[in-house]
C-alpha atoms as a PDB file:
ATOM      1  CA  UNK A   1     103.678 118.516  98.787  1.00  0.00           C
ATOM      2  CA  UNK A   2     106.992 117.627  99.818  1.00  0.00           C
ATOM      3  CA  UNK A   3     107.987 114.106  99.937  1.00  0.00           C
ATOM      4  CA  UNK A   4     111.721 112.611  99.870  1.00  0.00           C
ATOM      5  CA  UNK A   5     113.937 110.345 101.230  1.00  0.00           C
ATOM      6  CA  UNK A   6     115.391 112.724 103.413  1.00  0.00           C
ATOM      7  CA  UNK A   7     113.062 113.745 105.854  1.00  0.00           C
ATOM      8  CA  UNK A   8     111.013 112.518 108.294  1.00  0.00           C
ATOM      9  CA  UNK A   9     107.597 112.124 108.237  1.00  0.00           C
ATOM     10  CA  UNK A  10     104.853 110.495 110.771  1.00  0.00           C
ATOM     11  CA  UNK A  11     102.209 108.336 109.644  1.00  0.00           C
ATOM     12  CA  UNK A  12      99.145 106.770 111.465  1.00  0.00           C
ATOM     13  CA  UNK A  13      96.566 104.587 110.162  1.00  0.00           C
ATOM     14  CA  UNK A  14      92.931 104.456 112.134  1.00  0.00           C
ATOM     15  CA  UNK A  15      89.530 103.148 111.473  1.00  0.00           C
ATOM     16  CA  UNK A  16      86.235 104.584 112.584  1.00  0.00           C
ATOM     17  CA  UNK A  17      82.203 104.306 111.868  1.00  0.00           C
ATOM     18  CA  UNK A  18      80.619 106.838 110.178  1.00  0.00           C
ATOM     19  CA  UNK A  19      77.550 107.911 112.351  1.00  0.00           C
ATOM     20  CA  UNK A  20      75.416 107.528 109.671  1.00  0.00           C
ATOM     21  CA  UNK A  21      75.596 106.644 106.305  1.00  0.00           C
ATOM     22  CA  UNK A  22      76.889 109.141 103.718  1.00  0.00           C
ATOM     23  CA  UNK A  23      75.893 109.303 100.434  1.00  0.00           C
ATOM     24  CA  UNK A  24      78.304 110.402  97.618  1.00  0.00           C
ATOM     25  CA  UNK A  25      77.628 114.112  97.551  1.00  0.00           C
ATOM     26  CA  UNK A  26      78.151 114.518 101.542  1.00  0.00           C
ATOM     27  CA  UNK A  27      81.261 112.474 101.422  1.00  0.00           C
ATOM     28  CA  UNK A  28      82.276 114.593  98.484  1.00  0.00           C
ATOM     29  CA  UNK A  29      81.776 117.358 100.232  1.00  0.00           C
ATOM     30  CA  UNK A  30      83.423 116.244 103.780  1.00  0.00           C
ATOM     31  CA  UNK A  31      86.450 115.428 101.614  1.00  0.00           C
ATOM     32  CA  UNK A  32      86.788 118.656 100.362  1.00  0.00           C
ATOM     33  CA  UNK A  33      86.836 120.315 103.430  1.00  0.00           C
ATOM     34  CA  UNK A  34      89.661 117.659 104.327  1.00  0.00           C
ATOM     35  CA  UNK A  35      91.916 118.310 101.350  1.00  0.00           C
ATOM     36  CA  UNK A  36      91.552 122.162 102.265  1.00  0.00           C
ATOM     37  CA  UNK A  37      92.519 121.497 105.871  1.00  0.00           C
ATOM     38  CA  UNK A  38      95.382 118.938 105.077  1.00  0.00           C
ATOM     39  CA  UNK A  39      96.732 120.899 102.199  1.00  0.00           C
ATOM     40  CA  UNK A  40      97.458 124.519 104.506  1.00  0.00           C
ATOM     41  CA  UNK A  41      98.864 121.620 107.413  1.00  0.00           C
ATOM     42  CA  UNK A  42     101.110 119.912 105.101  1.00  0.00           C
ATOM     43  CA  UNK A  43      99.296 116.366 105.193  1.00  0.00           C
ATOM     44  CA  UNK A  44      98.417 113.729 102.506  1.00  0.00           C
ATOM     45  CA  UNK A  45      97.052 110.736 103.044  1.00  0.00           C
ATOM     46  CA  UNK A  46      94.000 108.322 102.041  1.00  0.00           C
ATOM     47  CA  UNK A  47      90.729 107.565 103.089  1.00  0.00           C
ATOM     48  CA  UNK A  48      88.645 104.457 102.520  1.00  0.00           C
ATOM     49  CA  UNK A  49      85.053 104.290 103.283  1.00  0.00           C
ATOM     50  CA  UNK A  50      82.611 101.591 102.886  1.00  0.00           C
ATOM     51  CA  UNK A  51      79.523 100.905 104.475  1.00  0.00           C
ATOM     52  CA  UNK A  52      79.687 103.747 107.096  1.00  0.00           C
ATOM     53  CA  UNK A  53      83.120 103.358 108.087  1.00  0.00           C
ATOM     54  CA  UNK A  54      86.359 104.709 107.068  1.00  0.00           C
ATOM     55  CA  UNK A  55      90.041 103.981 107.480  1.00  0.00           C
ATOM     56  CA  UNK A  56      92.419 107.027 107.279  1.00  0.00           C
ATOM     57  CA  UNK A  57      96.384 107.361 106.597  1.00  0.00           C
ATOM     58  CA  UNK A  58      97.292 110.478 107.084  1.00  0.00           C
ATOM     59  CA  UNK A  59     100.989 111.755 107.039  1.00  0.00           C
ATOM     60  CA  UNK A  60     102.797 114.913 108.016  1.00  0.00           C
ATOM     61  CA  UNK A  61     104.686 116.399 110.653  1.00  0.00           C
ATOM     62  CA  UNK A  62     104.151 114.763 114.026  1.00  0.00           C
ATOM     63  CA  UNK A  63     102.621 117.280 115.868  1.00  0.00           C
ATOM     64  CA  UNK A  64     100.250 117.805 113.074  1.00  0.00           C
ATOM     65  CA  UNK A  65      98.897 114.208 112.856  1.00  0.00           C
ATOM     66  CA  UNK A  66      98.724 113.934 116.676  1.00  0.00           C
ATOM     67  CA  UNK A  67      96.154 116.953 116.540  1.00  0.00           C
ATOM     68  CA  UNK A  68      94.374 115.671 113.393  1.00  0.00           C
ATOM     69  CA  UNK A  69      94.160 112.442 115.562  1.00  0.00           C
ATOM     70  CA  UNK A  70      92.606 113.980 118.296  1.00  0.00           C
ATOM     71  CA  UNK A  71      90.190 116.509 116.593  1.00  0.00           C
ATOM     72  CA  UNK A  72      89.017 113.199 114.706  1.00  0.00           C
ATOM     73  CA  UNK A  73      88.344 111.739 118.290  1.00  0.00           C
ATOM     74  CA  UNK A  74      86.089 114.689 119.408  1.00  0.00           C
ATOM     75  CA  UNK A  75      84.274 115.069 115.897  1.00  0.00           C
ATOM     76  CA  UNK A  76      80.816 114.115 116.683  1.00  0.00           C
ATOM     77  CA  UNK A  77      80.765 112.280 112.071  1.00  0.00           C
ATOM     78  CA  UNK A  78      83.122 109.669 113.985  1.00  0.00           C
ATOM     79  CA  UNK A  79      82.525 107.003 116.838  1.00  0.00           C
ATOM     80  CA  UNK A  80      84.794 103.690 118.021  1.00  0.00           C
ATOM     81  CA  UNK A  81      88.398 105.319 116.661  1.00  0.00           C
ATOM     82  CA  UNK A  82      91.213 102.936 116.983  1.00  0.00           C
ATOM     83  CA  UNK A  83      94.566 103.703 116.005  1.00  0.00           C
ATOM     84  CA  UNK A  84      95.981 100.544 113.785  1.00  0.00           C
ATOM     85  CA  UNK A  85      99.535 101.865 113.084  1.00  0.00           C
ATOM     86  CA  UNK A  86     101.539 105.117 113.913  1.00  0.00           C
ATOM     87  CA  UNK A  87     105.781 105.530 113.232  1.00  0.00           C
ATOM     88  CA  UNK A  88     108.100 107.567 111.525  1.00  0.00           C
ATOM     89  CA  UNK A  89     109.085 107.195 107.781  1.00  0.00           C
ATOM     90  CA  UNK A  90     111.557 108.307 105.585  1.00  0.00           C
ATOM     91  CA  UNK A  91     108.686 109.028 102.951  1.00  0.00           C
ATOM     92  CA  UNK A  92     105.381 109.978 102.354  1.00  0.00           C
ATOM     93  CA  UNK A  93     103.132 107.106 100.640  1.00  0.00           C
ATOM     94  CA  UNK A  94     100.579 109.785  99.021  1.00  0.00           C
ATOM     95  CA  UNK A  95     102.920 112.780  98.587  1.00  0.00           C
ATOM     96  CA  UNK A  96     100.916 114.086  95.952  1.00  0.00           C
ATOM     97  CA  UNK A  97      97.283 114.060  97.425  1.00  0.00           C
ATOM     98  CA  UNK A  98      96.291 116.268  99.927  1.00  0.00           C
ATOM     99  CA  UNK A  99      93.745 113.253 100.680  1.00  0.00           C
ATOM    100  CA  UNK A 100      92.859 110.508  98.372  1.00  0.00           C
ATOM    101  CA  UNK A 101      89.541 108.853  98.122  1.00  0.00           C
ATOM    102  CA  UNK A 102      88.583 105.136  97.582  1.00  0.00           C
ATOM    103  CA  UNK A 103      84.911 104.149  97.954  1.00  0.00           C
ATOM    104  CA  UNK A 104      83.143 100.310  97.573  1.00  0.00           C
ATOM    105  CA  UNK A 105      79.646 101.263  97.949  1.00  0.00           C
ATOM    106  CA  UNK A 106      78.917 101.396  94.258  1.00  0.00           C
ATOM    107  CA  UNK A 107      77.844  97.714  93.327  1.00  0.00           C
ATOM    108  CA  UNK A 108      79.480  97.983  89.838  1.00  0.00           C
ATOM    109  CA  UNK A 109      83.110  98.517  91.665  1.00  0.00           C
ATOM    110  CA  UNK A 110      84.875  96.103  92.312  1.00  0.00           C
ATOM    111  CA  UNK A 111      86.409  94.903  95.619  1.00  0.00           C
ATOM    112  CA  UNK A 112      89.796  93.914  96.547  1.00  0.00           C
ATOM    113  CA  UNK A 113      90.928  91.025  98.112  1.00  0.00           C
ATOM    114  CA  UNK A 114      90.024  91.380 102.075  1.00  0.00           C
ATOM    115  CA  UNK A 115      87.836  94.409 101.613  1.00  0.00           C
ATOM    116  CA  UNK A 116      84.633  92.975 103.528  1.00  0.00           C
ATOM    117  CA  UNK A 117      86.474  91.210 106.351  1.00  0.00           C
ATOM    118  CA  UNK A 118      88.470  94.298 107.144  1.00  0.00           C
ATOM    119  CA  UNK A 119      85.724  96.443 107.693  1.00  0.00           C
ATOM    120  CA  UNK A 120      82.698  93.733 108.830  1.00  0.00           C
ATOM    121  CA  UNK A 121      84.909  91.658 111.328  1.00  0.00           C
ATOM    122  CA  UNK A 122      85.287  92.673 114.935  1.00  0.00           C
ATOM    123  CA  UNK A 123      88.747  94.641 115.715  1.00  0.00           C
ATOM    124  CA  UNK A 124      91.725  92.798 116.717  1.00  0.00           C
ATOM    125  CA  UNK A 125      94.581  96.054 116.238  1.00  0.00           C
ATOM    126  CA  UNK A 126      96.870  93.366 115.300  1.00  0.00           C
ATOM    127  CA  UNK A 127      94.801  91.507 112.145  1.00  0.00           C
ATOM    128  CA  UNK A 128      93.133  94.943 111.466  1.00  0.00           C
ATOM    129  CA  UNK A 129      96.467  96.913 110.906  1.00  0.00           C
ATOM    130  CA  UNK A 130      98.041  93.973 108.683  1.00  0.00           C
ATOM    131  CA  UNK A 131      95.206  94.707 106.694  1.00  0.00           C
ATOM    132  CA  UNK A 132      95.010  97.911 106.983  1.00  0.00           C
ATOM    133  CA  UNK A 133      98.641  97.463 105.003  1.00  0.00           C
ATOM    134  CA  UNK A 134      97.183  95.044 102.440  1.00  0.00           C
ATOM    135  CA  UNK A 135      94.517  97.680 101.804  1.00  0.00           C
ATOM    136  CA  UNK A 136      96.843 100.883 101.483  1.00  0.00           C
ATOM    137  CA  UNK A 137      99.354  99.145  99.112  1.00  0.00           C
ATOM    138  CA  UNK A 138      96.598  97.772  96.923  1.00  0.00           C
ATOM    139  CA  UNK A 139      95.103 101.198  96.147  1.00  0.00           C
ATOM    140  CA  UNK A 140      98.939 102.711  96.322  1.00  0.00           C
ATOM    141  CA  UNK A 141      99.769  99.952  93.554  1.00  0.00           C
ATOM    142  CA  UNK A 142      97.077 100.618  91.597  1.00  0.00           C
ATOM    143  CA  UNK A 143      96.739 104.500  91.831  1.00  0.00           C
ATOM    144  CA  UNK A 144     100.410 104.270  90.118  1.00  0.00           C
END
């Protein structure tokens, strides 16, 4: 994917709940239908999940993101969206995934700094999207 310094590129940051719990294989597969979808738009981006919620970046051309954003607003997996963050950038933070993964629910992995209050604590968009940041550069840092 294409990624530089000199273009443009919109990024937003949200965090849903799951309706319902998924287990590895049905995340797995819901991911895989993402990184299809994202790679023919021209998006990368994360997603985090634990305990039946996620937090998504995802990055691309504007008009792409905004309808990304709103499809994830009708799909009937995801209730309570808020948007944390959305600008422009001069570069893409996960230019080479179509969608990255990070999970917590396994009991042998270990959890950053801040994991549990970000996604157990009520949302204030504020607190949430500073975290959100703590959260993105963490696995950034370490994906590296």
């Amino acid at each position: 994917m294409p990624g530089g310094s000199r273009m443009s590129v919109f990024q937003t940051v949200y965090i849903s709940d799951a309706v319902g719990s998924l287990d590895r294989p049905r995340l797995e597969a819901l991911l895989g239908q993402a990184r299809l979808k994202n790679q023919r738009l021209g998006v990368t981006g994360l997603l985090l999940y634990h305990d039946a919620k996620f937090m998504q970046l995802l990055e691309g051309e504007r008009a792409v993101v905004e309808q990304l954003m709103s499809s994830i607003r009708k799909d009937a997996r995801h209730r309570n969206v808020v948007n944390l963050l959305a600008h422009q950038t001069h570069e893409r933070e996960f230019a080479e995934w179509s969608m990255a993964l990070r999970t917590w629910d396994d009991a042998s992995t270990p959890r950053p700094e801040g994991l549990r209050e970000f996604f157990d604590e009520p949302v204030d968009v504020p607190t949430a999207a500073s975290r959100a940041r703590r959260l993105i550069n963490l696995f950034r840092n370490n994906a590296r």
